[in-house]
C-alpha atoms as a PDB file:
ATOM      1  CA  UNK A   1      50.588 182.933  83.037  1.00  0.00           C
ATOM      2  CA  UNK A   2      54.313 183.243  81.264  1.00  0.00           C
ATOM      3  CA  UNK A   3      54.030 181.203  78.090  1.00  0.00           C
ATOM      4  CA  UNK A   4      56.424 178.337  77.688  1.00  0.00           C
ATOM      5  CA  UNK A   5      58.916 179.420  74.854  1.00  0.00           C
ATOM      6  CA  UNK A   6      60.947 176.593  73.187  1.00  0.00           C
ATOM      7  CA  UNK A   7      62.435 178.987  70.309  1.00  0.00           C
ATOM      8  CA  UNK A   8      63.614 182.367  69.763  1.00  0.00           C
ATOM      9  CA  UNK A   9      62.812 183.391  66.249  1.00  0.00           C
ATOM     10  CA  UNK A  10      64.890 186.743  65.057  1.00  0.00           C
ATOM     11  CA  UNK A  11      64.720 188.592  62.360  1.00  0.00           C
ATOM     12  CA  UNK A  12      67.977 189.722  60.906  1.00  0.00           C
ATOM     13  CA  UNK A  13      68.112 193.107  59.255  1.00  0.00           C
ATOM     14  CA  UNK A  14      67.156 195.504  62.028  1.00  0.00           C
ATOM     15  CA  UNK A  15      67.782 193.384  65.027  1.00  0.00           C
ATOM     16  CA  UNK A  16      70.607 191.153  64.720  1.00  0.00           C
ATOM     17  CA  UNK A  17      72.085 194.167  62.245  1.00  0.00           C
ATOM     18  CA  UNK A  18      72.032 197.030  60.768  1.00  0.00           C
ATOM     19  CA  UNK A  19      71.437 197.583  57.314  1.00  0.00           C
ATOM     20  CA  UNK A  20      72.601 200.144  54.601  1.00  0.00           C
ATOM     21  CA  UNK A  21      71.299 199.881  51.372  1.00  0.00           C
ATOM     22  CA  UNK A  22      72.710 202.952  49.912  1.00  0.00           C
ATOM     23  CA  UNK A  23      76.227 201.722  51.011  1.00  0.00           C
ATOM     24  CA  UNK A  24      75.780 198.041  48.986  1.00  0.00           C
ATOM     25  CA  UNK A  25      74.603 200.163  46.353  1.00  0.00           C
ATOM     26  CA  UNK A  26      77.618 201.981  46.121  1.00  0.00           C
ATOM     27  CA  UNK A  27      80.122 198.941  46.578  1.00  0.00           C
ATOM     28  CA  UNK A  28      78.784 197.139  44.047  1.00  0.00           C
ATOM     29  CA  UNK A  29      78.718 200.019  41.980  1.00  0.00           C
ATOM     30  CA  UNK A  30      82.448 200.595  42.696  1.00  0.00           C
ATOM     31  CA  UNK A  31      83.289 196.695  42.268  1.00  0.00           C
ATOM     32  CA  UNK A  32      81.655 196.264  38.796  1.00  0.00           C
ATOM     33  CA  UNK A  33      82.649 200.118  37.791  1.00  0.00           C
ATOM     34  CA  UNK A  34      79.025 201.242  37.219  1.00  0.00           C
ATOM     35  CA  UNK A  35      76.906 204.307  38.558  1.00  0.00           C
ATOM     36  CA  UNK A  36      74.937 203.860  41.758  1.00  0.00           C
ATOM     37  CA  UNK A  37      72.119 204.764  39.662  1.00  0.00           C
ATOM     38  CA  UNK A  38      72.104 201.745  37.529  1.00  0.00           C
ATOM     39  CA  UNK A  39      73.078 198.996  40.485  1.00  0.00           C
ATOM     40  CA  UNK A  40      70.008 200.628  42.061  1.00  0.00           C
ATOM     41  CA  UNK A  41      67.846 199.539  39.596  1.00  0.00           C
ATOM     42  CA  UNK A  42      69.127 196.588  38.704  1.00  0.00           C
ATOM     43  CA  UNK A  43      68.704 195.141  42.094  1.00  0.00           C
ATOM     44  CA  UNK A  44      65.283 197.345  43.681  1.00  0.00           C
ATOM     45  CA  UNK A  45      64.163 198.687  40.297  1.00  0.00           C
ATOM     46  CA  UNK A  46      64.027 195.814  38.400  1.00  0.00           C
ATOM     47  CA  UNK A  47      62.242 193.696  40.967  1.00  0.00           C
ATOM     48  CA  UNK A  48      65.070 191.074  40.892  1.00  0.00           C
ATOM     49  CA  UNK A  49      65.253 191.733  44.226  1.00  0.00           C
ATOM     50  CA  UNK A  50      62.178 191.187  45.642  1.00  0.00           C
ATOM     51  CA  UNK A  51      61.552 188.496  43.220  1.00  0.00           C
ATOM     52  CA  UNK A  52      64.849 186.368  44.848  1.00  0.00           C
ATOM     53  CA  UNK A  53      63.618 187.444  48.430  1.00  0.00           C
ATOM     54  CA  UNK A  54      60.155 185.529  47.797  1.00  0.00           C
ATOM     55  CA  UNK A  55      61.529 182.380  46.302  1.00  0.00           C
ATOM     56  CA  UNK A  56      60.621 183.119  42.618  1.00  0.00           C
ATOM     57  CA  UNK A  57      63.917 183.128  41.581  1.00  0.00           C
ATOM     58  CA  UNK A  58      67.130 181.152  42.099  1.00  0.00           C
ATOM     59  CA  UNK A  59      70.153 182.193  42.913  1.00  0.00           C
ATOM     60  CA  UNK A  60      72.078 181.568  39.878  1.00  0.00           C
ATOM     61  CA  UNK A  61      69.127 182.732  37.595  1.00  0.00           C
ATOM     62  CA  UNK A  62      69.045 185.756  40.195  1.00  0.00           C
ATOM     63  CA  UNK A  63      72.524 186.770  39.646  1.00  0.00           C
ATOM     64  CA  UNK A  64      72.205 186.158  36.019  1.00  0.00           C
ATOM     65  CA  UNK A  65      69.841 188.708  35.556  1.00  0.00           C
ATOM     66  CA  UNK A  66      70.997 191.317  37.920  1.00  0.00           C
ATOM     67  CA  UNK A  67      73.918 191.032  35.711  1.00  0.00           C
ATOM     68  CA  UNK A  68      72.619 191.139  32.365  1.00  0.00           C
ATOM     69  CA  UNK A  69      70.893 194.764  33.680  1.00  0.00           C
ATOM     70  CA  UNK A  70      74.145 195.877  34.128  1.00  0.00           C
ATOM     71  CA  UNK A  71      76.359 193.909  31.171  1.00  0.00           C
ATOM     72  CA  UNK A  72      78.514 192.372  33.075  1.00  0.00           C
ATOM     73  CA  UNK A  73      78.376 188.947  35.699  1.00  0.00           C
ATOM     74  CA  UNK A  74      77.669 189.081  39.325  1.00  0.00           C
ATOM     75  CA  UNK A  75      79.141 186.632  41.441  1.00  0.00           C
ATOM     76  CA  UNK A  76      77.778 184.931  44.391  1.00  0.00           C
ATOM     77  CA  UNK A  77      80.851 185.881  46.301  1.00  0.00           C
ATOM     78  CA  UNK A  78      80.736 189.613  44.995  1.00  0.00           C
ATOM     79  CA  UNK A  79      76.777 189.656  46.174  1.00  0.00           C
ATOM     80  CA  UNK A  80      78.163 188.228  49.561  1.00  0.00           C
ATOM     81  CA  UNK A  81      80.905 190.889  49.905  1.00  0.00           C
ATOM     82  CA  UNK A  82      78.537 193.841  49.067  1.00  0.00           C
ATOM     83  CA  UNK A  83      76.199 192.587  51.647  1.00  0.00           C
ATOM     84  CA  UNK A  84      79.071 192.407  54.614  1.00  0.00           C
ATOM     85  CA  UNK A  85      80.357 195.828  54.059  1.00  0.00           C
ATOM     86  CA  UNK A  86      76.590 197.271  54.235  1.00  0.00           C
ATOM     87  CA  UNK A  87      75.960 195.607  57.274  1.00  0.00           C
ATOM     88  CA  UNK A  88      77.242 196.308  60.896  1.00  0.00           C
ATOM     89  CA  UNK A  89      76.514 194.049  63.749  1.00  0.00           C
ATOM     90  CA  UNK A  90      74.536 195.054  66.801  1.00  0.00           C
ATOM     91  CA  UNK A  91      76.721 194.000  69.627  1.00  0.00           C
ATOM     92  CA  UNK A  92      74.125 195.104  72.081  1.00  0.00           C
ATOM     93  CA  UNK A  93      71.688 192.522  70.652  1.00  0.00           C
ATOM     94  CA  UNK A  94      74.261 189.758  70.275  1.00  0.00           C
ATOM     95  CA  UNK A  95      75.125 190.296  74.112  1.00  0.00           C
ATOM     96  CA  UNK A  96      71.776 189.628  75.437  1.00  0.00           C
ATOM     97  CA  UNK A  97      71.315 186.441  72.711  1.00  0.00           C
ATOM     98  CA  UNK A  98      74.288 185.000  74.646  1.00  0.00           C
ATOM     99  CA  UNK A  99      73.632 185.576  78.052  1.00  0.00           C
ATOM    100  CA  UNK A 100      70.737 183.750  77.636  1.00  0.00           C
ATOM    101  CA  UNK A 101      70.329 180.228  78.978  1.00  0.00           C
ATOM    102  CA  UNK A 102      72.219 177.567  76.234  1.00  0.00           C
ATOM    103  CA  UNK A 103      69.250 175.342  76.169  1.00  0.00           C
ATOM    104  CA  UNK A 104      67.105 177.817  74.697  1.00  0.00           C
ATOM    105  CA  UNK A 105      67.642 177.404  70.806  1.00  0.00           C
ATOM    106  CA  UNK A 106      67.730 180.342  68.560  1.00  0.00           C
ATOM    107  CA  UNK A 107      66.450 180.749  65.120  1.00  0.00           C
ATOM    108  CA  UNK A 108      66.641 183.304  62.476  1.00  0.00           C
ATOM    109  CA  UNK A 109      64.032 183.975  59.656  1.00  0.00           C
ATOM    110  CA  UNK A 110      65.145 186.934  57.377  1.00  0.00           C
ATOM    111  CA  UNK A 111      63.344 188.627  54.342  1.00  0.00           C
ATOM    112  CA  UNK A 112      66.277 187.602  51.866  1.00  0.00           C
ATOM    113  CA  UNK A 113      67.171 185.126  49.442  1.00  0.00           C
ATOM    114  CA  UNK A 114      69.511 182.117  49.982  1.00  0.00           C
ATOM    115  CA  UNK A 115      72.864 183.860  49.526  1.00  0.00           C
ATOM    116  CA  UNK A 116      71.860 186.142  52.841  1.00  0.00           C
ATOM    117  CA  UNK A 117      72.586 182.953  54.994  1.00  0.00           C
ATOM    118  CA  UNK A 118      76.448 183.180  54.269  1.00  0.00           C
ATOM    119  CA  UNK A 119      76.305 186.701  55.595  1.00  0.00           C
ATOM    120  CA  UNK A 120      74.608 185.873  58.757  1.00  0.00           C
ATOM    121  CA  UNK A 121      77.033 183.050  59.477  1.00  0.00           C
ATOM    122  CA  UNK A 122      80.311 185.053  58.691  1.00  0.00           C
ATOM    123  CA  UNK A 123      79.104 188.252  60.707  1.00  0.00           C
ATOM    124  CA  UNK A 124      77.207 186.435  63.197  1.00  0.00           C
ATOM    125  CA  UNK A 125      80.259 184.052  64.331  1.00  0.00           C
ATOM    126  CA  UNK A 126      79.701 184.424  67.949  1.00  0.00           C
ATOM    127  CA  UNK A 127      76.253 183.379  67.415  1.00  0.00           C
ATOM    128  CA  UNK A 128      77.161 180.204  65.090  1.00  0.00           C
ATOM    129  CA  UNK A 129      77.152 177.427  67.326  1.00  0.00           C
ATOM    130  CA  UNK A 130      73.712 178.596  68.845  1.00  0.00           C
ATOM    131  CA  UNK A 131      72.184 179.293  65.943  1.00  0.00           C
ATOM    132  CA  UNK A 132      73.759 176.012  64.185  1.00  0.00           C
ATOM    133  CA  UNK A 133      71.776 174.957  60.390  1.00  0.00           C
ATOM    134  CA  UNK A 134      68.501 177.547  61.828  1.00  0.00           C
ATOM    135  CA  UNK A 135      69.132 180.446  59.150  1.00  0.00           C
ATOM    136  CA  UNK A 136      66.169 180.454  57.415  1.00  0.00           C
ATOM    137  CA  UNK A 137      65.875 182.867  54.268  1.00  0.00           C
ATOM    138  CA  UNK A 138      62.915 183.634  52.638  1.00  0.00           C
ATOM    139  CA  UNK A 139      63.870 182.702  49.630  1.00  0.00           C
ATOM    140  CA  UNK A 140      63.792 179.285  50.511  1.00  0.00           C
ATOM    141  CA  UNK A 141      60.149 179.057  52.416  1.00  0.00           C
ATOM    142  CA  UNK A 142      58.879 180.518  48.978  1.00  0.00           C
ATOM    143  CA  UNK A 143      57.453 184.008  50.616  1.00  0.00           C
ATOM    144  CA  UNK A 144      58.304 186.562  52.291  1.00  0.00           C
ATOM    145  CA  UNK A 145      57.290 188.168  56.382  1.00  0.00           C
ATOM    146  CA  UNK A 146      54.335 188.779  57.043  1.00  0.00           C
ATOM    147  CA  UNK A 147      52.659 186.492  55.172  1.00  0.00           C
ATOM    148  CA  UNK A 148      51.498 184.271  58.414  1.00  0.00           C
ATOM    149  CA  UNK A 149      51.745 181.580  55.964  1.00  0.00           C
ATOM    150  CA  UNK A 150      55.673 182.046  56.202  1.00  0.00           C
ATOM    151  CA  UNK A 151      55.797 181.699  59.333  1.00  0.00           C
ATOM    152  CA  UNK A 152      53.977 178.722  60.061  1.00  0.00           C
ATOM    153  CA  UNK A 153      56.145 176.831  56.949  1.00  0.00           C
ATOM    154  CA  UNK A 154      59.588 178.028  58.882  1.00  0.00           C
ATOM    155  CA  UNK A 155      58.113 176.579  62.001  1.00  0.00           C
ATOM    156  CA  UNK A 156      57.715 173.419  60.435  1.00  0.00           C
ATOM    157  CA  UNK A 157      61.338 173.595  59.571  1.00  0.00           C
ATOM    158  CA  UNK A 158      62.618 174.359  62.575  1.00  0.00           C
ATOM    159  CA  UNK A 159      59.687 171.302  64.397  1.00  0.00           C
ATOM    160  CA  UNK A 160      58.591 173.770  66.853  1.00  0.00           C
ATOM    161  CA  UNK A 161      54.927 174.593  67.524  1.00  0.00           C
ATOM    162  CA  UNK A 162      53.832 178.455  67.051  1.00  0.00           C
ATOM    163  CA  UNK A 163      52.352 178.537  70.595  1.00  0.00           C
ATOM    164  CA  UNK A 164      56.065 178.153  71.963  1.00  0.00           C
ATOM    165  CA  UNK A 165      57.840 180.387  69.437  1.00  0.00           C
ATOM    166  CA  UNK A 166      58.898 183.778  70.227  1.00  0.00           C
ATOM    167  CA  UNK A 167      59.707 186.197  67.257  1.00  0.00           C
ATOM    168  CA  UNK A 168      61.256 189.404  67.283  1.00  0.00           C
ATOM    169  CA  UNK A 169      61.165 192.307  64.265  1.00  0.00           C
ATOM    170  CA  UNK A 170      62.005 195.806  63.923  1.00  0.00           C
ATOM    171  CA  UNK A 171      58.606 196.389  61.544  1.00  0.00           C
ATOM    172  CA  UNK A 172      55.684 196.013  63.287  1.00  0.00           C
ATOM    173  CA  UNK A 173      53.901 194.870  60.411  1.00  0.00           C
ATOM    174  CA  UNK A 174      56.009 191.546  60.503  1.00  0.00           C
ATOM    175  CA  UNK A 175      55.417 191.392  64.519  1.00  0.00           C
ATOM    176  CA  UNK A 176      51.416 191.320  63.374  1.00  0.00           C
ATOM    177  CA  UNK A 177      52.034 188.438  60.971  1.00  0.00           C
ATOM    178  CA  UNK A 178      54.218 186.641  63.641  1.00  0.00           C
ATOM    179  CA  UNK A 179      51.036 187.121  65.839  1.00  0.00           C
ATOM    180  CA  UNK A 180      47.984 185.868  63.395  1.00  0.00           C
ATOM    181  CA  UNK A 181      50.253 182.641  62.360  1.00  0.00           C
ATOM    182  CA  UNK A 182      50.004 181.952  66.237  1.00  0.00           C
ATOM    183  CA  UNK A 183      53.693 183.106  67.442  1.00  0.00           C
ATOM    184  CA  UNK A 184      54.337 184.986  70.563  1.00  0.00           C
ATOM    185  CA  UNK A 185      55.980 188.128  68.967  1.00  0.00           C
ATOM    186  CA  UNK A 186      57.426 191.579  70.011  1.00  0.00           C
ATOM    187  CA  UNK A 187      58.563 194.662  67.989  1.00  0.00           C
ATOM    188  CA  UNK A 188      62.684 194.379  68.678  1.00  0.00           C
ATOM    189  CA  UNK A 189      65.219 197.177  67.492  1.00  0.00           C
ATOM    190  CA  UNK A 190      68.199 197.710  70.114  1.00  0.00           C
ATOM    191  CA  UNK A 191      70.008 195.078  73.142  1.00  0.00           C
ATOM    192  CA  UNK A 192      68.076 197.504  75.595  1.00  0.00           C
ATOM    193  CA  UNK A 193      63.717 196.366  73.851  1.00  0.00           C
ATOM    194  CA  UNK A 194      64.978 192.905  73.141  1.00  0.00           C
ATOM    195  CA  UNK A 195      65.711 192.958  77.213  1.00  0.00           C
ATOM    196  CA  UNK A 196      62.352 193.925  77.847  1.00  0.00           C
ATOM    197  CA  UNK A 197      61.175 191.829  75.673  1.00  0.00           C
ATOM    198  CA  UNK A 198      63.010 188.683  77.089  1.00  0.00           C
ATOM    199  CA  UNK A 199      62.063 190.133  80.693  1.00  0.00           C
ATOM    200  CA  UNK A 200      58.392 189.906  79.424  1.00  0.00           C
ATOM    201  CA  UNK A 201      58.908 185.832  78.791  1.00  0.00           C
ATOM    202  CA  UNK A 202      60.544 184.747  81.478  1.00  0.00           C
ATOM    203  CA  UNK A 203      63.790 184.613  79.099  1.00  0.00           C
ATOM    204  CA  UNK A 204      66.707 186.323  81.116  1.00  0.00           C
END
């Protein structure tokens, strides 16, 4: 029997977009006229990154010390910049999201901190009015996919039971999380498996 699915949960970076790290890397680098090599581990090296993506960091105490690594101040809107122009949109993916029934609410839950929501909303316009205040970062649920845990706090969020929740990743390892919090989840990279994966719902 076809499950009843309320909400489509998406993850961002590999489904909604695609994502080049080594090309925010080197616009930052350019912007604050410093090597790759430092921005790098500023950001991944330093574990600033990963520390804003789980919550235990703020933004502004984020940015702070990304920039004190590399003497100089990082701006929320320079972050936000650096992030668009690493990112390109997969219009296959968007296609299907639309052609879907409008009743059907959409959701995104992205391993990021808070700043990340900006970028979904400015790249993701076609998508805004579906996917209205439901950008959630991990940064704000205070952990990061695919902790079940995460899962089950965006749910609360977004007042939708995990029985009735569809989520789709590119990692597997996120799908399995999705899975032991109680979600209906599927492994999601292209417009052409998030079909099939629709098709496999009852979502067309």
């Amino acid at each position: 029997m076809t499950p009843h699915i309320a909400l489509l949960l998406l993850d961002v970076d590999g489904v909604l977009l695609h994502y080049q790290r080594a090309r925010r890397v080197l616009w930052l680098a350019q912007a604050l006229r410093r090597s790759p090599e430092q921005v790098q581990q500023a950001l991944f090296g330093s574990g600033a990154e990963a520390a804003y993506d789980r919550g235990a960091l703020q933004t502004s105490e984020y940015l702070r010390r990304v920039g004190d690594a590399l003497q100089c101040t990082l701006t929320a809107s320079l972050w936000v910049e650096a992030r668009l122009a690493a990112c390109q949109v997969q219009e296959s993916v968007v296609q299907r999201l639309l052609a879907l029934p409008p009743d059907l609410p959409l959701a995104v839950l992205t391993n990021n901190g808070a700043l990340m929501a900006e970028v979904v909303q400015r790249l993701l316009a076609p998508l805004r009015d579906r996917l209205g205040d439901r950008v959630l970062c991990s940064g704000m649920l205070g952990g990061r996919k695919p902790d079940p845990a995460v899962f089950l706090q965006a749910l609360q969020v977004l007042q939708v039971p995990p029985q009735h929740t569809l989520f789709v990743d590119d990692l597997f390892g996120n799908v399995r999380g999705a899975r032991t919090a109680g979600l209906h989840a599927e492994t999601v990279r292209d417009g052409r498996s998030l079909g099939k994966a629709l098709r496999r719902y009852g979502l067309r």
